[in-house]
N, C-alpha and C. Protein backbone atom coordinates (compact mmCIF):
# COMPACT_ATOMS: atom_id res chain seq x y z
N UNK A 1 -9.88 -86.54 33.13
CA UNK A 1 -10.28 -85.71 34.25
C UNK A 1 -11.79 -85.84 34.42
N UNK A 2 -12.01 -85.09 35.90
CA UNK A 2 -13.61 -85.58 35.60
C UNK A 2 -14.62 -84.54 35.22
N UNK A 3 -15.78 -85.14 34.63
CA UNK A 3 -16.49 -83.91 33.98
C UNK A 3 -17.18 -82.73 34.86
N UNK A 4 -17.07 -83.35 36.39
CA UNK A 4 -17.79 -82.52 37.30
C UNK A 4 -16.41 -81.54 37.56
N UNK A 5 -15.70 -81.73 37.46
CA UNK A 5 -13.93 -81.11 37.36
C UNK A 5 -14.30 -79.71 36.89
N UNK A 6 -14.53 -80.50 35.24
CA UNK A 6 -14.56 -79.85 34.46
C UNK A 6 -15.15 -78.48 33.82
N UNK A 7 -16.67 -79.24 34.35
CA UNK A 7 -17.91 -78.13 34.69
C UNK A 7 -17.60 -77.33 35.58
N UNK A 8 -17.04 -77.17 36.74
CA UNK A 8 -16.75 -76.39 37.68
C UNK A 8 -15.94 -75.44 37.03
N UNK A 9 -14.84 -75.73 36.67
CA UNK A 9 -13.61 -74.61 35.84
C UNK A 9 -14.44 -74.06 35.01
N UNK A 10 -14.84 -74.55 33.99
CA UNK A 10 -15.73 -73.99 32.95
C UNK A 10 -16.61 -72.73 33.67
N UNK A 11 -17.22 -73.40 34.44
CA UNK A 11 -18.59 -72.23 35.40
C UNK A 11 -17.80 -70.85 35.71
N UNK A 12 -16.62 -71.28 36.55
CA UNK A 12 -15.93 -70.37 37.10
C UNK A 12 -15.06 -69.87 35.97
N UNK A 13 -14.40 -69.75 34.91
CA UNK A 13 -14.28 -68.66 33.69
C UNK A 13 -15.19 -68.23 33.17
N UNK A 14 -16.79 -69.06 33.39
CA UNK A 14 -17.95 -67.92 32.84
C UNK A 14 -18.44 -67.05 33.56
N UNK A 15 -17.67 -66.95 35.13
CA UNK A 15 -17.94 -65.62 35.84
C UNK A 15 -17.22 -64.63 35.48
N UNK A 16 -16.05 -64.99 35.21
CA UNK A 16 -14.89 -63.89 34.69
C UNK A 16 -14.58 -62.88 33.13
N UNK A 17 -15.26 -64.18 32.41
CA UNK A 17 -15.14 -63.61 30.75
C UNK A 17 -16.84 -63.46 30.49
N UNK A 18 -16.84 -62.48 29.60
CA UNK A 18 -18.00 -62.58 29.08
C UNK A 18 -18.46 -63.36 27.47
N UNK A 19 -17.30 -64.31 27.39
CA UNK A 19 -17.79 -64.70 25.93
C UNK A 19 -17.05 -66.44 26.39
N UNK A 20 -18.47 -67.27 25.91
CA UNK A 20 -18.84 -68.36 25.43
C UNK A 20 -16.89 -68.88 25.26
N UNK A 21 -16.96 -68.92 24.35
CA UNK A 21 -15.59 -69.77 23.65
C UNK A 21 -14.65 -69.47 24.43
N UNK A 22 -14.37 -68.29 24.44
CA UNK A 22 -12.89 -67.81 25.54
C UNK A 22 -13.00 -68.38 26.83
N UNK A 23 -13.95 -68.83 27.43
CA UNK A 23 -14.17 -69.59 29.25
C UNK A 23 -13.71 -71.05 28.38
N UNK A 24 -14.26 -71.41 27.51
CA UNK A 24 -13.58 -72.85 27.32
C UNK A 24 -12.56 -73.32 26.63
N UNK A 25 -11.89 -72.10 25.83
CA UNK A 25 -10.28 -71.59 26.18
C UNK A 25 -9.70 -71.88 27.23
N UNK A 26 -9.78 -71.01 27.88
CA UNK A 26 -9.64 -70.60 29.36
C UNK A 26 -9.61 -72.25 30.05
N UNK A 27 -10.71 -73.48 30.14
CA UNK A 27 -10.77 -74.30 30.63
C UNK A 27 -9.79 -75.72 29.82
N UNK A 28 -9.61 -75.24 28.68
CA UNK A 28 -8.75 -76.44 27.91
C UNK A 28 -7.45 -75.75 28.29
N UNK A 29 -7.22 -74.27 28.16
CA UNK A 29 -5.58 -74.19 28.98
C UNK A 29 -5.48 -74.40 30.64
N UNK A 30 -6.33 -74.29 31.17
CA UNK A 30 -6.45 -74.83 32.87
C UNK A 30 -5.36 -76.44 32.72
N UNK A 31 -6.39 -77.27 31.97
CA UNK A 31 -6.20 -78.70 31.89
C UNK A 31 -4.56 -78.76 31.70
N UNK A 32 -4.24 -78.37 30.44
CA UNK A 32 -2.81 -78.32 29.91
C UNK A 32 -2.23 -78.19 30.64
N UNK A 33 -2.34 -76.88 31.54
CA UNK A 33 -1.34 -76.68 32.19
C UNK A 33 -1.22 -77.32 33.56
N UNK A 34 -2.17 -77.77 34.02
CA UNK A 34 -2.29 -78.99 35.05
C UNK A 34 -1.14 -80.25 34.62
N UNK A 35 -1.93 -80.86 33.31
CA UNK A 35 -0.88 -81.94 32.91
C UNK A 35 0.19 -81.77 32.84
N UNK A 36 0.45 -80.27 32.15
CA UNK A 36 2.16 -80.34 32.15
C UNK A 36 3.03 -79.93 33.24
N UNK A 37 2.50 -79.44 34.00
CA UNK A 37 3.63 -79.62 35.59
C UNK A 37 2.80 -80.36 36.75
N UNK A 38 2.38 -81.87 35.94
CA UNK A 38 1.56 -82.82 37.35
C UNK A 38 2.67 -83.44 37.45
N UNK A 39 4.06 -83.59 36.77
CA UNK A 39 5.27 -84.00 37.41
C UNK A 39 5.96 -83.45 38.75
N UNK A 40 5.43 -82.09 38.95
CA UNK A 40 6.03 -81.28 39.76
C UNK A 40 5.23 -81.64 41.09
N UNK A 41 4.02 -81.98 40.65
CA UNK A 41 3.33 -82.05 42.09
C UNK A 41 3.92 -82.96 43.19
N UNK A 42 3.90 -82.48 44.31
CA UNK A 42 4.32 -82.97 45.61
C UNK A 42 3.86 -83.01 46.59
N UNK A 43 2.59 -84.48 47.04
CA UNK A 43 2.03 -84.41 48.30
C UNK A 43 2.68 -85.12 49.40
């Protein structure tokens, strides 16, 4: 994925949480759960 992707998600769980580790929690389960239903996607 890309890192400007990445940075973005990241940014945007550090508006929401107030702690460091949990936004990049938060951004490694984003990813996961992207990958695991990118079967489902339908454009």
């Amino acid at each position: 994925m890309d890192i400007a992707v990445d940075q973005e998600i990241l940014k945007y769980c550090q508006t929401h949480v107030s702690d460091q580790g949990y936004a990049e929690d938060l951004t490694q389960d984003t990813f996961a759960r992207f990958f695991q239903n990118f079967h489902r996607y339908q454009h």
